[in-house]
N, C-alpha and C. Protein backbone atom coordinates (compact mmCIF):
# COMPACT_ATOMS: atom_id res chain seq x y z
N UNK A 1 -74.98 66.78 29.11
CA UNK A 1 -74.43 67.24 30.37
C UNK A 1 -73.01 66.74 30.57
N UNK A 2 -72.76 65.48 29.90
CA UNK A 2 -71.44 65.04 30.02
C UNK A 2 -70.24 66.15 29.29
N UNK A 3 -70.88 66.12 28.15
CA UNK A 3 -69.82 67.37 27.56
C UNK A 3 -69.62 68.75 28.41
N UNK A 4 -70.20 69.04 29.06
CA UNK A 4 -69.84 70.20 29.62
C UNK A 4 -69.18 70.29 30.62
N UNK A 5 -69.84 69.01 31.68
CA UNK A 5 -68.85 68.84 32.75
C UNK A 5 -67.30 68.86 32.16
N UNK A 6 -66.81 67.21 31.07
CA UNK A 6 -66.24 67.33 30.57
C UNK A 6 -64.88 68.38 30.20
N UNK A 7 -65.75 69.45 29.05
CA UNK A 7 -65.41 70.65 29.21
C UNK A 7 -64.61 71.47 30.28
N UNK A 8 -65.26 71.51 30.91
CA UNK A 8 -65.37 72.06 32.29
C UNK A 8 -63.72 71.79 32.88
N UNK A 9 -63.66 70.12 33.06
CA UNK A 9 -62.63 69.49 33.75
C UNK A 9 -61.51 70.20 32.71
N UNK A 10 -61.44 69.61 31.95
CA UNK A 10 -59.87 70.28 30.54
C UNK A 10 -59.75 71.52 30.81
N UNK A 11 -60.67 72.52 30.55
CA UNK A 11 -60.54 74.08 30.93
C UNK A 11 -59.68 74.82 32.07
N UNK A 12 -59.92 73.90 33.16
CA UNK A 12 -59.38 73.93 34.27
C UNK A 12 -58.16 73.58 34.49
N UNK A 13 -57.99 72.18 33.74
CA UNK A 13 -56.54 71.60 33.68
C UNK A 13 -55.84 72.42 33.08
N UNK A 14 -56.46 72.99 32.08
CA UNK A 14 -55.52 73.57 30.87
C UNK A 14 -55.09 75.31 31.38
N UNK A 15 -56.20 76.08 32.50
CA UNK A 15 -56.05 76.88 33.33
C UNK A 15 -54.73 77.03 34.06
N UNK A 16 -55.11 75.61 35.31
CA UNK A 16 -53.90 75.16 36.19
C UNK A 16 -52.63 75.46 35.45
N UNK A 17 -52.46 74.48 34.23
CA UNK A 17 -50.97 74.36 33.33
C UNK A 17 -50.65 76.03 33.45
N UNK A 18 -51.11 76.68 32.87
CA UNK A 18 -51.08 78.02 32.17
C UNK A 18 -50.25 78.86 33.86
N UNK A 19 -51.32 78.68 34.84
CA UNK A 19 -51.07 79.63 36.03
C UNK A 19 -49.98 78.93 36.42
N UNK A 20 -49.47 77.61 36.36
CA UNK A 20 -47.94 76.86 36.80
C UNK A 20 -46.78 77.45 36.23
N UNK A 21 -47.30 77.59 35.09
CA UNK A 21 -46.25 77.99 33.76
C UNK A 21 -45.91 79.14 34.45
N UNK A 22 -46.89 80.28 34.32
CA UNK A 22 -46.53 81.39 34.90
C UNK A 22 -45.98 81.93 36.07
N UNK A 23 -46.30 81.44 37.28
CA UNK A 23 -45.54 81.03 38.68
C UNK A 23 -44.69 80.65 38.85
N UNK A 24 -43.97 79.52 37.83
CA UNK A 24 -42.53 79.23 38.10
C UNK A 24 -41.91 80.43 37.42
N UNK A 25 -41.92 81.04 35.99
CA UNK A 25 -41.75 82.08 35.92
C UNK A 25 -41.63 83.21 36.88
N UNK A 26 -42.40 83.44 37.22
CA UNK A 26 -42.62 84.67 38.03
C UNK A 26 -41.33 84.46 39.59
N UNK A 27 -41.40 83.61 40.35
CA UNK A 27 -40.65 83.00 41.20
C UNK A 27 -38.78 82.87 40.70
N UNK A 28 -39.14 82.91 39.58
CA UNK A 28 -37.28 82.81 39.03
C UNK A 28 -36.85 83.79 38.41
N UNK A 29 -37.68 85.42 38.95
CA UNK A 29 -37.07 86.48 38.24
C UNK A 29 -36.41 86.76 39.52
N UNK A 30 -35.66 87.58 39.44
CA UNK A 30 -34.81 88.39 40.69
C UNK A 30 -34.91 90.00 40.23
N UNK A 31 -34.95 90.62 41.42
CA UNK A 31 -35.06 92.07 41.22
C UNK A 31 -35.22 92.98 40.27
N UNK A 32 -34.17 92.78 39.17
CA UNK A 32 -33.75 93.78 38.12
C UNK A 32 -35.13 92.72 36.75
N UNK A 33 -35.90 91.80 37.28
CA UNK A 33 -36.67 91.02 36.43
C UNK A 33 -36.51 90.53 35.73
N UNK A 34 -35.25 89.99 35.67
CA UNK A 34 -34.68 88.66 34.97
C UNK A 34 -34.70 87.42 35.47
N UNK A 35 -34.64 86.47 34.77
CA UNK A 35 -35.16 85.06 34.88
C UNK A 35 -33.45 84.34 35.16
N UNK A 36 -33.41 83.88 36.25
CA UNK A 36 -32.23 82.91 36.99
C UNK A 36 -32.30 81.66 36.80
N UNK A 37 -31.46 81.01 36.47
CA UNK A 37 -31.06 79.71 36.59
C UNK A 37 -29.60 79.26 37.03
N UNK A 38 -29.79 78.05 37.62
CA UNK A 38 -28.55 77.29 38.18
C UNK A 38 -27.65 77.30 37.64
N UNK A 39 -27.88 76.84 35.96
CA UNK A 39 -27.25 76.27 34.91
C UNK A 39 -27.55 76.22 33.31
N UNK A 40 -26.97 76.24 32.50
CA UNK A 40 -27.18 76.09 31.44
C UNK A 40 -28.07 74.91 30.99
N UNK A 41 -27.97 73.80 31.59
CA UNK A 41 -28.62 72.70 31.24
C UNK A 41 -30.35 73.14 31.94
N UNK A 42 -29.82 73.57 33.13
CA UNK A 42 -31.63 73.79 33.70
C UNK A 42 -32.22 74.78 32.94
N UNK A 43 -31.40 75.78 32.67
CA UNK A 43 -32.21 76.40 31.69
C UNK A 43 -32.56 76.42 30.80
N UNK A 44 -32.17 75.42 29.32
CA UNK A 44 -32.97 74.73 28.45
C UNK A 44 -33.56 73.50 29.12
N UNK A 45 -33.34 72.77 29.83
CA UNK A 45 -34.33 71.74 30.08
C UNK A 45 -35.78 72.82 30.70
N UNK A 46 -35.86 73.40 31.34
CA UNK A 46 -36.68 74.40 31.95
C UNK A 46 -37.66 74.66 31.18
N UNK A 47 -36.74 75.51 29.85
CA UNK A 47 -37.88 76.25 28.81
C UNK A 47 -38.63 74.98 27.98
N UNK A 48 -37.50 74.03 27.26
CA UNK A 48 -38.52 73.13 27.03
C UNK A 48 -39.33 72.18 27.20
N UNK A 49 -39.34 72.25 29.22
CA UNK A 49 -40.22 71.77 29.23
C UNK A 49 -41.73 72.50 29.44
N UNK A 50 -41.55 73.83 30.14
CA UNK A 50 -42.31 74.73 30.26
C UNK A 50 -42.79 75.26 28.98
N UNK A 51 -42.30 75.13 27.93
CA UNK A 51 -42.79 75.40 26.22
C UNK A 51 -43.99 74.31 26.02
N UNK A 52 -43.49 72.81 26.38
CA UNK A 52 -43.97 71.68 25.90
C UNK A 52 -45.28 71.92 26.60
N UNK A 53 -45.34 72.23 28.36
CA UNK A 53 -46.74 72.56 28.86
C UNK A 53 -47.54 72.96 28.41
N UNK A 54 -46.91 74.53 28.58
CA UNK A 54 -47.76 75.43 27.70
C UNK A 54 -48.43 75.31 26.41
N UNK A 55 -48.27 74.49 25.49
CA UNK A 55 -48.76 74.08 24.50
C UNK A 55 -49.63 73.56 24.85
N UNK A 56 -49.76 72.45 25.55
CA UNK A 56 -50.76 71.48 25.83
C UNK A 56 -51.69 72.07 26.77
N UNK A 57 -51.36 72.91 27.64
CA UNK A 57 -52.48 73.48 28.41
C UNK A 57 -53.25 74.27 27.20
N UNK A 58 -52.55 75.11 26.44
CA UNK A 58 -53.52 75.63 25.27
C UNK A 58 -54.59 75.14 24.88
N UNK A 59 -54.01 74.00 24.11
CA UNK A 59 -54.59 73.31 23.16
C UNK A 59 -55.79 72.19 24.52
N UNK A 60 -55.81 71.97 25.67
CA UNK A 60 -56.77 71.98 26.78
C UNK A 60 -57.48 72.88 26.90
N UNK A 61 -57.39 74.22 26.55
CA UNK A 61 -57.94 75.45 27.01
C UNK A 61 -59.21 75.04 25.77
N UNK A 62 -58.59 75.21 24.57
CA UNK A 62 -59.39 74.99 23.05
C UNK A 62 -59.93 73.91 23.08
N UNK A 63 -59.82 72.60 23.21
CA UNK A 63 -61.13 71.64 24.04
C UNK A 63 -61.56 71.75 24.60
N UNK A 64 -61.40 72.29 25.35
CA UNK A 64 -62.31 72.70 26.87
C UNK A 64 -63.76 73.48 26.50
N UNK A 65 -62.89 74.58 25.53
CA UNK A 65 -64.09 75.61 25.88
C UNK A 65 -65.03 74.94 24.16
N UNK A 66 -64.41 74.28 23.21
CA UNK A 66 -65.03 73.47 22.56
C UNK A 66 -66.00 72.05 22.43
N UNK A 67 -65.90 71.58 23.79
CA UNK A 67 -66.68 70.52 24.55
C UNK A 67 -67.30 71.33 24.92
N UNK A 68 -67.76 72.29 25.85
CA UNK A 68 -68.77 72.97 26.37
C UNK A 68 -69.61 73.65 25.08
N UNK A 69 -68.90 73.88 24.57
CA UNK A 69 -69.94 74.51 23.42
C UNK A 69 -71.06 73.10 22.98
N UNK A 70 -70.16 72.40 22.41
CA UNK A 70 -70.72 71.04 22.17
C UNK A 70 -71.94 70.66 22.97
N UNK A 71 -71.86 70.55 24.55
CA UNK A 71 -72.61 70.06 25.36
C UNK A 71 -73.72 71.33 25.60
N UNK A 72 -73.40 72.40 25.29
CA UNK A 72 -74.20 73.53 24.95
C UNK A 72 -75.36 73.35 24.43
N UNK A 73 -75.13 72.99 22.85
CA UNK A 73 -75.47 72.91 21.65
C UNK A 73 -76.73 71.24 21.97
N UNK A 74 -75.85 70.76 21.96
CA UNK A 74 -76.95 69.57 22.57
C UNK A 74 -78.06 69.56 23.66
N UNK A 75 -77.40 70.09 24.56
CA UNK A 75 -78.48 70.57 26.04
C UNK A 75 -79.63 70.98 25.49
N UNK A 76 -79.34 72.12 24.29
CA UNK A 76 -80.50 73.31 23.93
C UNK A 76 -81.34 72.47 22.91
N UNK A 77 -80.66 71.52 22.34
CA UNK A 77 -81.15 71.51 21.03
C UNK A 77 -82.42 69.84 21.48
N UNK A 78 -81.96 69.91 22.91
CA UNK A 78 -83.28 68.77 22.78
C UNK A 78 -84.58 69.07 23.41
C-alpha cells in the first residue's frame, strides 16, 4: 500500500511540474502567439530552467506510474 500511495504522491508532483511548465508558457504568449520576454537573459534563464523542470517532472511522471505498478503487483500477489 505504501508503494502506491507513494506512487500516487510523484505522479502528481510530476503532473503539477508539467501543468506549471505549461501555464507559464501559456501566460507569456501575446496575441499573434508568441512567447515574450523582458530580456535576453530572462529568456534563456527561463527556458533552462523550465527545460530542467520539465525533465524532472517526466522522469516523476515514470516513477510514479512505476511505483504504483510495483505496489500493484505486490497488493495482488499476496
Amino acid at each position: 500500500m505504501g508503494f502506491i500511495f507513494l506512487g500516487l504522491v510523484i505522479f502528481a508532483l510530476g503532473m503539477a511540474g508539467k501543468f506549471w511548465i505549461g501555464r507559464r508558457k501559456f501566460y507569456r504568449r501575446n496575441m499573434a502567439g508568441v512567447e515574450e520576454f523582458e530580456g535576453y537573459g530572462k529568456a534563456v534563464a527561463s527556458n533552462f530552467f523550465e527545460g530542467l523542470i520539465n525533465i524532472v517532472s517526466g522522469i516523476m511522471l515514470l516513477l510514479g506510474i512505476c511505483s504504483i505498478g510495483v505496489g500493484l503487483i505486490f497488493l495482488f500477489a499476496q
